[in-house]
C-alpha atoms as a PDB file:
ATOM      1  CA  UNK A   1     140.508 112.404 102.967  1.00  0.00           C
ATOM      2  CA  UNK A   2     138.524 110.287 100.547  1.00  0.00           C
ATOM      3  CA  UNK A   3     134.987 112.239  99.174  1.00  0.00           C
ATOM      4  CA  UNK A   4     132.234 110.238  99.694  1.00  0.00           C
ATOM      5  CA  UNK A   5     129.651 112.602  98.801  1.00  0.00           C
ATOM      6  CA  UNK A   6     130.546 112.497  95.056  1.00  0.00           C
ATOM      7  CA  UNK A   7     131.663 108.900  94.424  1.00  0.00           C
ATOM      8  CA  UNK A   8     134.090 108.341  91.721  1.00  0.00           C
ATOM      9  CA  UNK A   9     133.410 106.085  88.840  1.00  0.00           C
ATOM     10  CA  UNK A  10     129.955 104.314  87.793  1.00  0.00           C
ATOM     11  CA  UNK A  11     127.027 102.977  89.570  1.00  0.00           C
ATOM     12  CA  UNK A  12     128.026  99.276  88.434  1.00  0.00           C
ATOM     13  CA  UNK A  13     131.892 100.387  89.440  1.00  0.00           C
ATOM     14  CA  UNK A  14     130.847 101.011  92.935  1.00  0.00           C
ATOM     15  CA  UNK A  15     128.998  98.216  93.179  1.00  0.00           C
ATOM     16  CA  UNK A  16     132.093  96.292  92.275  1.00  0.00           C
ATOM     17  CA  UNK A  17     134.457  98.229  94.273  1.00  0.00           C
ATOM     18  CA  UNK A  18     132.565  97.039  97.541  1.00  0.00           C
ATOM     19  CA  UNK A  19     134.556  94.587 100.086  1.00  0.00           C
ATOM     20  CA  UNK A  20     132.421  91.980  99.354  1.00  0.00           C
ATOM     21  CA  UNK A  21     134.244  89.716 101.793  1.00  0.00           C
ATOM     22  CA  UNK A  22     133.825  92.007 104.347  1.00  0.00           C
ATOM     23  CA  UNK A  23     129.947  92.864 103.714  1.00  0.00           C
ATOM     24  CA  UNK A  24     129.544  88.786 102.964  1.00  0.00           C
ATOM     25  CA  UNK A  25     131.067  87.991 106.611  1.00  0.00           C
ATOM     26  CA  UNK A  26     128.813  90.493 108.086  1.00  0.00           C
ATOM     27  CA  UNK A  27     125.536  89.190 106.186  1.00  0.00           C
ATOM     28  CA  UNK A  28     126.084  85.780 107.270  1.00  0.00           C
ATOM     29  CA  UNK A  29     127.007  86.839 110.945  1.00  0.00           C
ATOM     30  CA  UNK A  30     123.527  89.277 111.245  1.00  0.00           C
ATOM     31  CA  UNK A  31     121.156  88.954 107.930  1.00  0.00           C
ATOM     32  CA  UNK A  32     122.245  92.468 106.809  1.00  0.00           C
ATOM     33  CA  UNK A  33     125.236  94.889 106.075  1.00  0.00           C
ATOM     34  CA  UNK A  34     125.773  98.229 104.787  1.00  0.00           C
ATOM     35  CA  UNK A  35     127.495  98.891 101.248  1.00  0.00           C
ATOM     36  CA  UNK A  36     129.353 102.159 100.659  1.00  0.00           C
ATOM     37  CA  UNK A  37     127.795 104.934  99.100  1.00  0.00           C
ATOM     38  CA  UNK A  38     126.445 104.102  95.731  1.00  0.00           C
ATOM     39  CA  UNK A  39     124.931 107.406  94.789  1.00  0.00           C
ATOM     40  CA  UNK A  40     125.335 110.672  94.828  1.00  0.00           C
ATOM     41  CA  UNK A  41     122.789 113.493  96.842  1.00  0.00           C
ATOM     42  CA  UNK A  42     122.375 114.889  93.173  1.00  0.00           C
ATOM     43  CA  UNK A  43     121.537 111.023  91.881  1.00  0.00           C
ATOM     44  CA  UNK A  44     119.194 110.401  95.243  1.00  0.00           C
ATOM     45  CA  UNK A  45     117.049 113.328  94.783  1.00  0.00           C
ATOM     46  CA  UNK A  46     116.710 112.825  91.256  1.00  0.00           C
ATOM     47  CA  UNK A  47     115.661 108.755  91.814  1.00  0.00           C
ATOM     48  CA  UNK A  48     113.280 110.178  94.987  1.00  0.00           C
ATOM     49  CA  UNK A  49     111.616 112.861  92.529  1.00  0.00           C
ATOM     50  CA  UNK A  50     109.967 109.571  90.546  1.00  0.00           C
ATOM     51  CA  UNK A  51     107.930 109.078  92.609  1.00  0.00           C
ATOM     52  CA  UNK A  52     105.162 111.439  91.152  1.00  0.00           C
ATOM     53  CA  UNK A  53     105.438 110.233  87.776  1.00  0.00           C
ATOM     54  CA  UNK A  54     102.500 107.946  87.681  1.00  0.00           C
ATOM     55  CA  UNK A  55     103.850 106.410  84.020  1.00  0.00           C
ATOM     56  CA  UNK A  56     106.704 105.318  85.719  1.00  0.00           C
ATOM     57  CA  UNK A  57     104.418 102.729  88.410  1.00  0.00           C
ATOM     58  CA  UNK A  58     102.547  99.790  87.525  1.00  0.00           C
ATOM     59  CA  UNK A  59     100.872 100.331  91.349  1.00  0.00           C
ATOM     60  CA  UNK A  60     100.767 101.810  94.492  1.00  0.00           C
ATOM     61  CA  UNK A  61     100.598 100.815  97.721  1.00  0.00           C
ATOM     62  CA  UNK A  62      99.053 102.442 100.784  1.00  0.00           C
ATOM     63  CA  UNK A  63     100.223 100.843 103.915  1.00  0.00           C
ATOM     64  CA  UNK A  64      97.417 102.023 106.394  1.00  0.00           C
ATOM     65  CA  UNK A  65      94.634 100.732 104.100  1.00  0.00           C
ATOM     66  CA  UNK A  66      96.223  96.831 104.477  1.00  0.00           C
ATOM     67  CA  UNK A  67      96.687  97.457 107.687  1.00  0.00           C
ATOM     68  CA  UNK A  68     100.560  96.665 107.630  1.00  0.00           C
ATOM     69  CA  UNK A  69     101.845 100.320 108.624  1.00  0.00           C
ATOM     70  CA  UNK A  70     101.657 103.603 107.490  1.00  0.00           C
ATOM     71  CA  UNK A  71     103.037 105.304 104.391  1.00  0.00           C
ATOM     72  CA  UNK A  72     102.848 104.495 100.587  1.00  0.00           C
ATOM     73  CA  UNK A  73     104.682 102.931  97.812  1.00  0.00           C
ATOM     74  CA  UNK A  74     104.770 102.185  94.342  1.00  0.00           C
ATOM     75  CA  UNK A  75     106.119  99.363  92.399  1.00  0.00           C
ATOM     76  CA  UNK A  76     107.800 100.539  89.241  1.00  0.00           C
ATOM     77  CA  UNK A  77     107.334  98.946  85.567  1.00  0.00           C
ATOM     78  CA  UNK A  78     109.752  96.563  83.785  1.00  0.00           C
ATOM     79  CA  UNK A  79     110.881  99.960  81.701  1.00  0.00           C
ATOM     80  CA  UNK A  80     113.311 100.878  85.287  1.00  0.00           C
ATOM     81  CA  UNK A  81     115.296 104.242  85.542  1.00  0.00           C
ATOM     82  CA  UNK A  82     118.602 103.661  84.340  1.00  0.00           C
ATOM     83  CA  UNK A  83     120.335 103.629  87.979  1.00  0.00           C
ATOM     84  CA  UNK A  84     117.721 101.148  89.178  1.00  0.00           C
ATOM     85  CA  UNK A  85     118.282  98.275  86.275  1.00  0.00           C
ATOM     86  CA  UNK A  86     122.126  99.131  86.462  1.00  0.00           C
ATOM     87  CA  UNK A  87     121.792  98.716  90.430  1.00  0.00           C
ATOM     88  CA  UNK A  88     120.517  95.741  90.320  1.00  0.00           C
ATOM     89  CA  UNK A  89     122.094  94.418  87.133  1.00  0.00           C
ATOM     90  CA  UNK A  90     125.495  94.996  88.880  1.00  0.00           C
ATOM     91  CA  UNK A  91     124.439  93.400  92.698  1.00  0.00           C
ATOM     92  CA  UNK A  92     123.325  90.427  91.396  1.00  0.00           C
ATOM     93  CA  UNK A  93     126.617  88.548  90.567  1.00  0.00           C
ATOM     94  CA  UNK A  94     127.938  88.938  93.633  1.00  0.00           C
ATOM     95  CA  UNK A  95     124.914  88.068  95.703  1.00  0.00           C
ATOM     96  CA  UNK A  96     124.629  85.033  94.057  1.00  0.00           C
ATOM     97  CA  UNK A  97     127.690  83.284  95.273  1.00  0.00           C
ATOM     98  CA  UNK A  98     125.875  84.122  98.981  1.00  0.00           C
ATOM     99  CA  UNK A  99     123.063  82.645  97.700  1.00  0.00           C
ATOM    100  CA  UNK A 100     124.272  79.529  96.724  1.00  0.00           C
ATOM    101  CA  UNK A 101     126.381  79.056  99.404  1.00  0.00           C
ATOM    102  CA  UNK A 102     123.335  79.528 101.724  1.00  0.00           C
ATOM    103  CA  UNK A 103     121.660  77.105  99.489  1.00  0.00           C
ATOM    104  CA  UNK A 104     124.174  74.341 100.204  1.00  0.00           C
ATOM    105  CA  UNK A 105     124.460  75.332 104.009  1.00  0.00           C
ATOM    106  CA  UNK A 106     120.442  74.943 104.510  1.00  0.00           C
ATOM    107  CA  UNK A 107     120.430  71.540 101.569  1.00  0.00           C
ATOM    108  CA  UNK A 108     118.082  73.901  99.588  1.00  0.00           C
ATOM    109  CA  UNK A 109     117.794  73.664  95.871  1.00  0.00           C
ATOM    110  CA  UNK A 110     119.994  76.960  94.522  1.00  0.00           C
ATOM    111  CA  UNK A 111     117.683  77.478  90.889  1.00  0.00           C
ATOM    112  CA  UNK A 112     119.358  80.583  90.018  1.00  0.00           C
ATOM    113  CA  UNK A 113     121.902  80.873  87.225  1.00  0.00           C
ATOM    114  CA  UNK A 114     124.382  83.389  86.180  1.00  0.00           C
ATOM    115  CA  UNK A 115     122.733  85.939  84.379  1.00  0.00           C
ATOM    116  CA  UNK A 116     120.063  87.694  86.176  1.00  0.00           C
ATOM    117  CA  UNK A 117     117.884  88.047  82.784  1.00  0.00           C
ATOM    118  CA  UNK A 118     117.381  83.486  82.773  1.00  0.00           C
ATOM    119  CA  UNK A 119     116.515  84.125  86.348  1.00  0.00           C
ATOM    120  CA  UNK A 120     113.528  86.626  85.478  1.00  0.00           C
ATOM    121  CA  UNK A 121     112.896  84.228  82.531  1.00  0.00           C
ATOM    122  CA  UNK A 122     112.691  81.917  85.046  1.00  0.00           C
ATOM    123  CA  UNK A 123     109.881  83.711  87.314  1.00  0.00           C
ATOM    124  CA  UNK A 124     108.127  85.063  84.378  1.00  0.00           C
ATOM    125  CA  UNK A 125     107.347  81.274  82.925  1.00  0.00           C
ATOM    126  CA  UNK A 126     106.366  80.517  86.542  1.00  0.00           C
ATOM    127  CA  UNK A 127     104.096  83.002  86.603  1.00  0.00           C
ATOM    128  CA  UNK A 128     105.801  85.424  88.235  1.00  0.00           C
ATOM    129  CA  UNK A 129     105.860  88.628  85.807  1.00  0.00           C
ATOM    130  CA  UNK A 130     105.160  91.712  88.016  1.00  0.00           C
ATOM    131  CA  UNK A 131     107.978  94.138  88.644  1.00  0.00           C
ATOM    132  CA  UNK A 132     109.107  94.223  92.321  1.00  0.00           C
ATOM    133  CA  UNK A 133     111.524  96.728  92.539  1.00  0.00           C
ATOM    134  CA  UNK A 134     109.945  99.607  95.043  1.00  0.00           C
ATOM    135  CA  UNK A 135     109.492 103.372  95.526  1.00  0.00           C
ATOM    136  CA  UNK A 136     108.671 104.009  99.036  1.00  0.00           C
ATOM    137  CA  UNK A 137     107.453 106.918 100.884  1.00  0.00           C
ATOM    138  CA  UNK A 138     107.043 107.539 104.476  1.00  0.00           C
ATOM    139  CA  UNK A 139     106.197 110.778 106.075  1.00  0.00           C
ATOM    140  CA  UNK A 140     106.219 111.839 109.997  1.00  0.00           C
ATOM    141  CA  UNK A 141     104.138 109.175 112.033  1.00  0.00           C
ATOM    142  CA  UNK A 142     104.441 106.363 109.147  1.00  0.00           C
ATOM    143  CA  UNK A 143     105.942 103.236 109.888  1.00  0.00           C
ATOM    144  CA  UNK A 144     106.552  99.858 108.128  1.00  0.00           C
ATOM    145  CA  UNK A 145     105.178  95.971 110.175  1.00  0.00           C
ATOM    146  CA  UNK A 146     108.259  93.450 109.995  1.00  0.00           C
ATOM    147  CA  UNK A 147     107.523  91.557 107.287  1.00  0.00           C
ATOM    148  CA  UNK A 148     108.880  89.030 104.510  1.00  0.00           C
ATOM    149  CA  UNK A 149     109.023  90.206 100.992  1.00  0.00           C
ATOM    150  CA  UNK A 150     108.088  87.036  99.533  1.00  0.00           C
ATOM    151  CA  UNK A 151     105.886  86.963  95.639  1.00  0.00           C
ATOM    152  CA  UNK A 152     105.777  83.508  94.278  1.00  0.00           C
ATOM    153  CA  UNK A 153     107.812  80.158  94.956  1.00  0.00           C
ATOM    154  CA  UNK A 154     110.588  81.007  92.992  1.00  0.00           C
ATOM    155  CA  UNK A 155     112.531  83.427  95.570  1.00  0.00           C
ATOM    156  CA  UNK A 156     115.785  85.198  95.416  1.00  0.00           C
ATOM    157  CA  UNK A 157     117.026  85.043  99.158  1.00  0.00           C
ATOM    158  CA  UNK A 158     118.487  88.413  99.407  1.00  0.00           C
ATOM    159  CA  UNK A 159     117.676  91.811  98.711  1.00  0.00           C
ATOM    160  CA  UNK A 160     118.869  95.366  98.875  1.00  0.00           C
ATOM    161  CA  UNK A 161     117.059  98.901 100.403  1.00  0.00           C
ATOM    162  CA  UNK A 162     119.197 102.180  98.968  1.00  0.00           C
ATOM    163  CA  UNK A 163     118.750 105.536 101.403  1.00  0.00           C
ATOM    164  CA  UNK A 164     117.885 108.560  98.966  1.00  0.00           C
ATOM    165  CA  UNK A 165     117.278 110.923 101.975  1.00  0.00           C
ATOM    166  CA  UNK A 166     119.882 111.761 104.853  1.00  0.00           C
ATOM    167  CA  UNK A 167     118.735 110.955 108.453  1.00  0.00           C
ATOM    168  CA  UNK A 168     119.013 113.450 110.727  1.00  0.00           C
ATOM    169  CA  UNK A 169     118.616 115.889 108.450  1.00  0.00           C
ATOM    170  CA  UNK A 170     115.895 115.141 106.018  1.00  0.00           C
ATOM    171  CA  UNK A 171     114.194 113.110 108.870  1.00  0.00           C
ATOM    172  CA  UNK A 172     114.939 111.055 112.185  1.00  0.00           C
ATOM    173  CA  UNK A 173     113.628 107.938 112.954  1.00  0.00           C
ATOM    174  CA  UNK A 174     112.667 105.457 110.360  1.00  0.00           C
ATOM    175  CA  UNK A 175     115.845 103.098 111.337  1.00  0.00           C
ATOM    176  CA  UNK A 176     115.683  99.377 109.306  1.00  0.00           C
ATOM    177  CA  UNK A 177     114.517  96.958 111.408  1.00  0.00           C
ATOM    178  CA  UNK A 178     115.470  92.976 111.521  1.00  0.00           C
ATOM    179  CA  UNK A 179     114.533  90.795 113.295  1.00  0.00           C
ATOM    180  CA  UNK A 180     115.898  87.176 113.799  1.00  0.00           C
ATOM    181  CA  UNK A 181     113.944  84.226 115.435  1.00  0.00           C
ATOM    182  CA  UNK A 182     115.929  82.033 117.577  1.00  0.00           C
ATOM    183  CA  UNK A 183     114.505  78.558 118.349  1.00  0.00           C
ATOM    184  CA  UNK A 184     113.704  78.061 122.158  1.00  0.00           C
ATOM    185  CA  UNK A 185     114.765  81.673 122.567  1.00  0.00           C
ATOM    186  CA  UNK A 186     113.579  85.238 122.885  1.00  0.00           C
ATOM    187  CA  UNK A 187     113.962  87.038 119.300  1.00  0.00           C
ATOM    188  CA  UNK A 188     117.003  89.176 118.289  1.00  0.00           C
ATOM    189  CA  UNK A 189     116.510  92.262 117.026  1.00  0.00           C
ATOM    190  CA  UNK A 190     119.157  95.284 115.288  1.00  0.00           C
ATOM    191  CA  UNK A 191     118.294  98.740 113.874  1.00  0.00           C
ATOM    192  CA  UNK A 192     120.448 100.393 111.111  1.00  0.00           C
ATOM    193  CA  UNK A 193     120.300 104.090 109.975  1.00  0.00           C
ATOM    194  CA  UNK A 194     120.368 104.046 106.390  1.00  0.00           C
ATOM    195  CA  UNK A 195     123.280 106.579 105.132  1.00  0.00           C
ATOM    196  CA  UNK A 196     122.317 108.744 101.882  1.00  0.00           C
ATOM    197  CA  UNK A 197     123.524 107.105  98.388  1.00  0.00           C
ATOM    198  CA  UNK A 198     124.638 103.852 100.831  1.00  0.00           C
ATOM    199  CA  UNK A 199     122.679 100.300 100.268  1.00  0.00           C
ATOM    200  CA  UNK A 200     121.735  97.518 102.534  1.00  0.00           C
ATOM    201  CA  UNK A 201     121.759  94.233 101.629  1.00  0.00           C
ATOM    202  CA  UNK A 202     119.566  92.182 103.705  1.00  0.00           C
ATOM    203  CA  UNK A 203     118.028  88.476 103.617  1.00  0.00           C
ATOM    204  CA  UNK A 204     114.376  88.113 102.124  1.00  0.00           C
ATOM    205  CA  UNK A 205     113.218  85.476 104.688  1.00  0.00           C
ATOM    206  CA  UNK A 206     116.317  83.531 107.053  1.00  0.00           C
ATOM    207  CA  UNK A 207     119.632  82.877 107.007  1.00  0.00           C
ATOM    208  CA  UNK A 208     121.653  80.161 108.172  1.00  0.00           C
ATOM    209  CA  UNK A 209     122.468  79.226 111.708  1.00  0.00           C
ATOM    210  CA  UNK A 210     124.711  76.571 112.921  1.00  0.00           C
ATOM    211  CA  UNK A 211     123.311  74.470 115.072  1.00  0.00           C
ATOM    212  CA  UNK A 212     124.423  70.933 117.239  1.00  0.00           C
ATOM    213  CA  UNK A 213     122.833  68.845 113.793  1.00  0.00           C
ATOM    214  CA  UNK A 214     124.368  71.025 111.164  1.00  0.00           C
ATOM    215  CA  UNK A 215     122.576  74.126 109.990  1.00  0.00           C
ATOM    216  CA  UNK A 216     119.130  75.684 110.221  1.00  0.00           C
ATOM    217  CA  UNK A 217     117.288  78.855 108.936  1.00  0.00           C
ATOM    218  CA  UNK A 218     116.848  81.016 111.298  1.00  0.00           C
ATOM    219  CA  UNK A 219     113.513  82.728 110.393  1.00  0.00           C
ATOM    220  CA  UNK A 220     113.930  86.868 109.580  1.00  0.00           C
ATOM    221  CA  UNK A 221     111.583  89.700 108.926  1.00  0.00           C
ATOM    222  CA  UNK A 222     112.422  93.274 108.494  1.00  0.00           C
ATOM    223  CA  UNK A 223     110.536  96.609 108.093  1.00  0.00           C
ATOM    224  CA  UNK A 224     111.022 100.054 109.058  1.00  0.00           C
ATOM    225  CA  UNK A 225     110.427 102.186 112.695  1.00  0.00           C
ATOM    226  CA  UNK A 226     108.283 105.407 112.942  1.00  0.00           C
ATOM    227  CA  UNK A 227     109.357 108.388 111.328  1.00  0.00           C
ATOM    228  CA  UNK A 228     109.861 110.961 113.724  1.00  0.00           C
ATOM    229  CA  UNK A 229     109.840 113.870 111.164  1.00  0.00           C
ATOM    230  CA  UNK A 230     110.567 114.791 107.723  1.00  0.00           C
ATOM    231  CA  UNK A 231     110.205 112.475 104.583  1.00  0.00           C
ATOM    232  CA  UNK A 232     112.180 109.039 104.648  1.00  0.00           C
ATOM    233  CA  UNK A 233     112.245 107.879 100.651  1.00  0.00           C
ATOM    234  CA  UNK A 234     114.106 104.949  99.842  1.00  0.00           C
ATOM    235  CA  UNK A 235     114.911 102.108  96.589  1.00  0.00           C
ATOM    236  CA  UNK A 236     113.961  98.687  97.392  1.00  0.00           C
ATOM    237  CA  UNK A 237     115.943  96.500  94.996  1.00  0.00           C
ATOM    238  CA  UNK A 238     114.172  92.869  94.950  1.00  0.00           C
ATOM    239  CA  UNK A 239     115.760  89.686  92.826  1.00  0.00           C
ATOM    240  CA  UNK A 240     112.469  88.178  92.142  1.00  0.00           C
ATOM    241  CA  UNK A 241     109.441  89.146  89.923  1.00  0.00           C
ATOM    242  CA  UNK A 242     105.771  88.846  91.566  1.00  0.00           C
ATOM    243  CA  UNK A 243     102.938  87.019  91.284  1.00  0.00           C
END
């Protein structure tokens, strides 16, 4: 039996050992799809422990006072934990070939090139130079309103949440939520338990749908049901800077 609780091999290693067929198929079929695990308990609790160590934020976020849920959390500087820049250092090339494709399937420009560092270059000249890569807390009772994480005009059209507590044992509830609008139709909607150490990569605002004159974005927002008990932390890994 393979051990899943200790991974084998680096953060970047995993990342490149996912069946990124597999996961791409499933993306394109329902806007999101779960990785493997990508970090250990040991790595998750250490990442989740951040969170009190104000140098590490540039802000914080508290849900209830916007009005958009209930919980808190905090967008980290440009000076990222080591897992967190290597996370998203090593998701990025093979998101981008989704990306593109999605690009050429909706006859959307596809801006972004190879190396994720010209695409940050990219946002930053734009005016787009605020680190978006997320902390988030919820507690028993808190709850996240489906939403869009969109910062600027330049936008990266998928993104990644990473579990660092176990559900159903740290907490219950707090399943991701998606939901998919379907023209001249009722909305779809799926909820996924987000495993320990395991990612989910999920589209920032649509994805395409074929349709009787070709394709069409299918309009998508996701956020995150009440927490039921315990503490639900999590890594939000975002491919765009803010405004």
């Amino acid at each position: 039996m393979i051990d899943t609780t200790h991974p084998a091999g680096t953060v970047s290693d995993l990342v490149d050992a996912t069946d990124w067929a597999a996961l791409t198929e499933e993306v394109d079929g329902y806007g999101s799809a779960l990785t493997g695990r990508l970090l250990t308990p040991a790595q998750c609790h250490e990442l989740a422990g951040l969170y009190d160590e104000n140098e590490r934020f540039r802000s914080t976020v508290d849900m209830g006072r916007h009005r958009f849920g209930s919980g808190r959390y905090r967008y980290f500087t440009h000076d990222l934990p080591e897992p967190v820049g290597e996370l998203r250092q090593a998701f990025y090339p093979h998101l981008l070939p989704i990306a593109r494709d999605w690009a050429g399937r909706l006859g959307r420009p596809a801006p972004w090139p190879d190396r994720l560092e010209e695409w940050l270059g990219m946002c930053h000249e734009a005016g787009q130079s605020k680190s978006a890569q997320i902390l988030l807390c919820y507690g028993a009772g808190d709850w996240n309103a489906l939403h869009r994480d969109v910062f600027g005009d330049l936008i990266f059209p998928l993104q990644v949440v990473i579990g660092l507590d176990a559900p159903g044992t740290d907490y219950t509830g707090g399943e991701f939520l998606m939901t998919e609008q379907r023209p001249r139709a009722q909305s779809r909607g799926s909820a996924t338990l987000l495993p320990q150490g395991h990612g989910l990569v999920f589209t920032t605002r649509d994805r395409p749908v074929a349709s009787r004159r070709g394709w069409s974005a299918a309009p998508m927002r996701h956020g995150v049901s009440t927490v039921r008990s315990g503490r639900r932390r999590t890594l939000g890994l975002v491919f765009h800077d803010a405004g």
